[in-house]
C-alpha atoms as a PDB file:
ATOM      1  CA  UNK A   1     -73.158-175.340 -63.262  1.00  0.00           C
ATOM      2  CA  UNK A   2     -76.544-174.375 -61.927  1.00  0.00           C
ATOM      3  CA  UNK A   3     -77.629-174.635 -58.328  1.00  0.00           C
ATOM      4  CA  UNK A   4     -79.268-177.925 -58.682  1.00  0.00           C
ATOM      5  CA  UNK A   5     -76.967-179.874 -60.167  1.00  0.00           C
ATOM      6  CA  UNK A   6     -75.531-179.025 -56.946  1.00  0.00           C
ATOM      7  CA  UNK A   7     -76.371-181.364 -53.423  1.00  0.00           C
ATOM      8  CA  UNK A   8     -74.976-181.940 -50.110  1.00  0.00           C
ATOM      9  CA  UNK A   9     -72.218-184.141 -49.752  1.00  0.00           C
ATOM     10  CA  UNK A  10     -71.504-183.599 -53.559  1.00  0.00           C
ATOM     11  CA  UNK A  11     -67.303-183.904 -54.180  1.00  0.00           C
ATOM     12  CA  UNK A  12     -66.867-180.397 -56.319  1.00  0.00           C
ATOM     13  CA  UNK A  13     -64.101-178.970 -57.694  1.00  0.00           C
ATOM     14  CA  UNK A  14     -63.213-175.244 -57.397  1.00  0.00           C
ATOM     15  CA  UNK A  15     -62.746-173.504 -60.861  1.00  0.00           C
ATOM     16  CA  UNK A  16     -62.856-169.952 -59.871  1.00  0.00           C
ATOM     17  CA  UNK A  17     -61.116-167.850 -57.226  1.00  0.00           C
ATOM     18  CA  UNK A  18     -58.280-168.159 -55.315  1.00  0.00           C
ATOM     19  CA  UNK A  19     -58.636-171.786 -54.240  1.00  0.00           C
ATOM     20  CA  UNK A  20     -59.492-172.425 -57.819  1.00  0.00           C
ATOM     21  CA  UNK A  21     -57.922-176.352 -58.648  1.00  0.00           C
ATOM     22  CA  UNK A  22     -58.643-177.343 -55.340  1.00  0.00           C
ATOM     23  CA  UNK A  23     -61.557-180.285 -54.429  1.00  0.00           C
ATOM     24  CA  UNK A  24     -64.403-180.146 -51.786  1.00  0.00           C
ATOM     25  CA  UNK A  25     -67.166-181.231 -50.285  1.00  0.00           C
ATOM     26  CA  UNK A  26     -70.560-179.758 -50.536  1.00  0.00           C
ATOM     27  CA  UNK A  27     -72.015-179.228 -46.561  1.00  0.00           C
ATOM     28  CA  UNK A  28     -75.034-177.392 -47.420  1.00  0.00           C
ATOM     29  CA  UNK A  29     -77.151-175.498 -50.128  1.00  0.00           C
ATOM     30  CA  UNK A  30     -78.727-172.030 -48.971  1.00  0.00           C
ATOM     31  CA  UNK A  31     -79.845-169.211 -50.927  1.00  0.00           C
ATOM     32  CA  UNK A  32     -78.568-170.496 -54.186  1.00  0.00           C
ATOM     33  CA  UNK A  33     -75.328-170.806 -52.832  1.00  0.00           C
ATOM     34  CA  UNK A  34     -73.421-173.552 -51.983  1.00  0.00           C
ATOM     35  CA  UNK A  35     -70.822-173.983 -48.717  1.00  0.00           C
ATOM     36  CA  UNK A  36     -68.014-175.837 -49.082  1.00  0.00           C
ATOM     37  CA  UNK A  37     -65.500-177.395 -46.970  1.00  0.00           C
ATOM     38  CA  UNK A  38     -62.198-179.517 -47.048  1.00  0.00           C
ATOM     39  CA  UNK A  39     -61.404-180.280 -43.763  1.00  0.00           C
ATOM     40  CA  UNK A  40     -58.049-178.220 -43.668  1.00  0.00           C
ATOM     41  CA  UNK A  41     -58.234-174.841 -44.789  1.00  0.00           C
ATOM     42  CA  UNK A  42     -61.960-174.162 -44.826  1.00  0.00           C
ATOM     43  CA  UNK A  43     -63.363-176.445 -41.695  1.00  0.00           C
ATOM     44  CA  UNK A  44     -66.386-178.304 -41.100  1.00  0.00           C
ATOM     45  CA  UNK A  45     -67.499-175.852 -38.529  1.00  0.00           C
ATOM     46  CA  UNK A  46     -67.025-172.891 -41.149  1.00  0.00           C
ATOM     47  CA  UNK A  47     -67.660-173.843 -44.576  1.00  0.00           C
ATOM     48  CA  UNK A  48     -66.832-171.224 -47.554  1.00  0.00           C
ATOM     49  CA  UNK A  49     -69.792-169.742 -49.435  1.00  0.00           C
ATOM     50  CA  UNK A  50     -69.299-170.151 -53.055  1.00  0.00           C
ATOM     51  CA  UNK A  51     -71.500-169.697 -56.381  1.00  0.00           C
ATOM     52  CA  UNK A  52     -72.365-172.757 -57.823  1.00  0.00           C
ATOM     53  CA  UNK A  53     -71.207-171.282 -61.398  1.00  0.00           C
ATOM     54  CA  UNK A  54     -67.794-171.189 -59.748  1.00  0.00           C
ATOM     55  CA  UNK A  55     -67.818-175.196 -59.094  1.00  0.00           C
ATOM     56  CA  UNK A  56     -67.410-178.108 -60.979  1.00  0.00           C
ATOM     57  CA  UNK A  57     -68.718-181.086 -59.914  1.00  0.00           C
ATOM     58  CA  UNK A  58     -67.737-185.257 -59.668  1.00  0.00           C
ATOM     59  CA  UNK A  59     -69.483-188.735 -59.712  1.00  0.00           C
ATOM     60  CA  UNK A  60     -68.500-189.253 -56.089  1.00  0.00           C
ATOM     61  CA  UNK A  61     -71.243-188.047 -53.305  1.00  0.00           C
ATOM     62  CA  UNK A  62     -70.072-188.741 -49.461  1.00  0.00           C
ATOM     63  CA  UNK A  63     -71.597-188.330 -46.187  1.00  0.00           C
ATOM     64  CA  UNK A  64     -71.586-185.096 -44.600  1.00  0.00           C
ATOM     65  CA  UNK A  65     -74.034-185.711 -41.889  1.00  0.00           C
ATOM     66  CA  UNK A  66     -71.680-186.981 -39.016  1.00  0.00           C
ATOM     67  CA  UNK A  67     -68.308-186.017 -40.845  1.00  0.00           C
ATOM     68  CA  UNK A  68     -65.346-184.673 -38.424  1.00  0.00           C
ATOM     69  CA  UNK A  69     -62.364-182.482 -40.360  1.00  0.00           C
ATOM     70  CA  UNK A  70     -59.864-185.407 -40.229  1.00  0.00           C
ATOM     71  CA  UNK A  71     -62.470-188.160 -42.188  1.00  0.00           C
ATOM     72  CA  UNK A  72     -63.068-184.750 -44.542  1.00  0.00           C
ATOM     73  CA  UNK A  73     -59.372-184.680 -45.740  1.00  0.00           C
ATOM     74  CA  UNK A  74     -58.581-188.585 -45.674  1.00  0.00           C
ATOM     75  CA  UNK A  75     -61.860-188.675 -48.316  1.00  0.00           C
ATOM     76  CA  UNK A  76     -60.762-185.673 -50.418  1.00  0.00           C
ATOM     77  CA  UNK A  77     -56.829-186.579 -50.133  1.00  0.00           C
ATOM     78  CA  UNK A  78     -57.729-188.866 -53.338  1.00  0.00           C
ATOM     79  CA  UNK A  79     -58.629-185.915 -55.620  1.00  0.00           C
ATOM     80  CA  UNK A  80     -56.148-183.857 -54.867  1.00  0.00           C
ATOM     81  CA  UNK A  81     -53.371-186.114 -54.976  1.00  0.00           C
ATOM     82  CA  UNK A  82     -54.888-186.755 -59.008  1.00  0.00           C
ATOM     83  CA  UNK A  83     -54.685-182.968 -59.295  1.00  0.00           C
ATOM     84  CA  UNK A  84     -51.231-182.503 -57.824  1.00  0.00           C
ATOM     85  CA  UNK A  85     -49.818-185.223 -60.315  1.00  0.00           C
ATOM     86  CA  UNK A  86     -52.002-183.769 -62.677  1.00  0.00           C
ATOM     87  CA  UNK A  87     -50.476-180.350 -62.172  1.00  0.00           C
ATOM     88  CA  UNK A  88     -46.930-181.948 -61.945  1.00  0.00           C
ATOM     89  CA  UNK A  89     -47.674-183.659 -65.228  1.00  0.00           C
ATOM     90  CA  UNK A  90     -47.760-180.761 -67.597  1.00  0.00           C
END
């Protein structure tokens, strides 16, 4: 996926790398790179850089702007509940 398919507050999912599988949010766009976050491992305050090429993205866009950690998980817990049943599934 190319850097502007990419925008803040974009639900991605990580296809690359060791958190590969896993779904976050998109906090920011800088230097062609995205920074993502999911409220548990990789906090609001210190979001992971990550290629765009690396990401997959969804339909679902939420607000970033005044997001704390804890509203970060409840709104990605949906996603990856589907991709632990997913995972379970096969």
């Amino acid at each position: 996926m190319n850097a502007e398919a990419i925008s803040v507050g974009l639900v991605v999912k990580s296809i690359a790398g060791h958190d590969s599988g896993s779904y976050y949010a998109v906090m920011k766009k800088e230097g062609g790179f995205a920074y993502i976050a999911d409220g548990k491992a990789r906090r609001v305050e210190a979001p992971k850089k990550k290629n765009p090429l690396h990401l997959r993205k969804t339909n679902t866009v939420i607000d970033v702007s005044q997001i704390t950690n804890k509203k970060l998980r409840a709104a990605l817990a949906k996603f990856n509940a589907e991709a632990d049943f997913t995972e379970e599934g096969d």
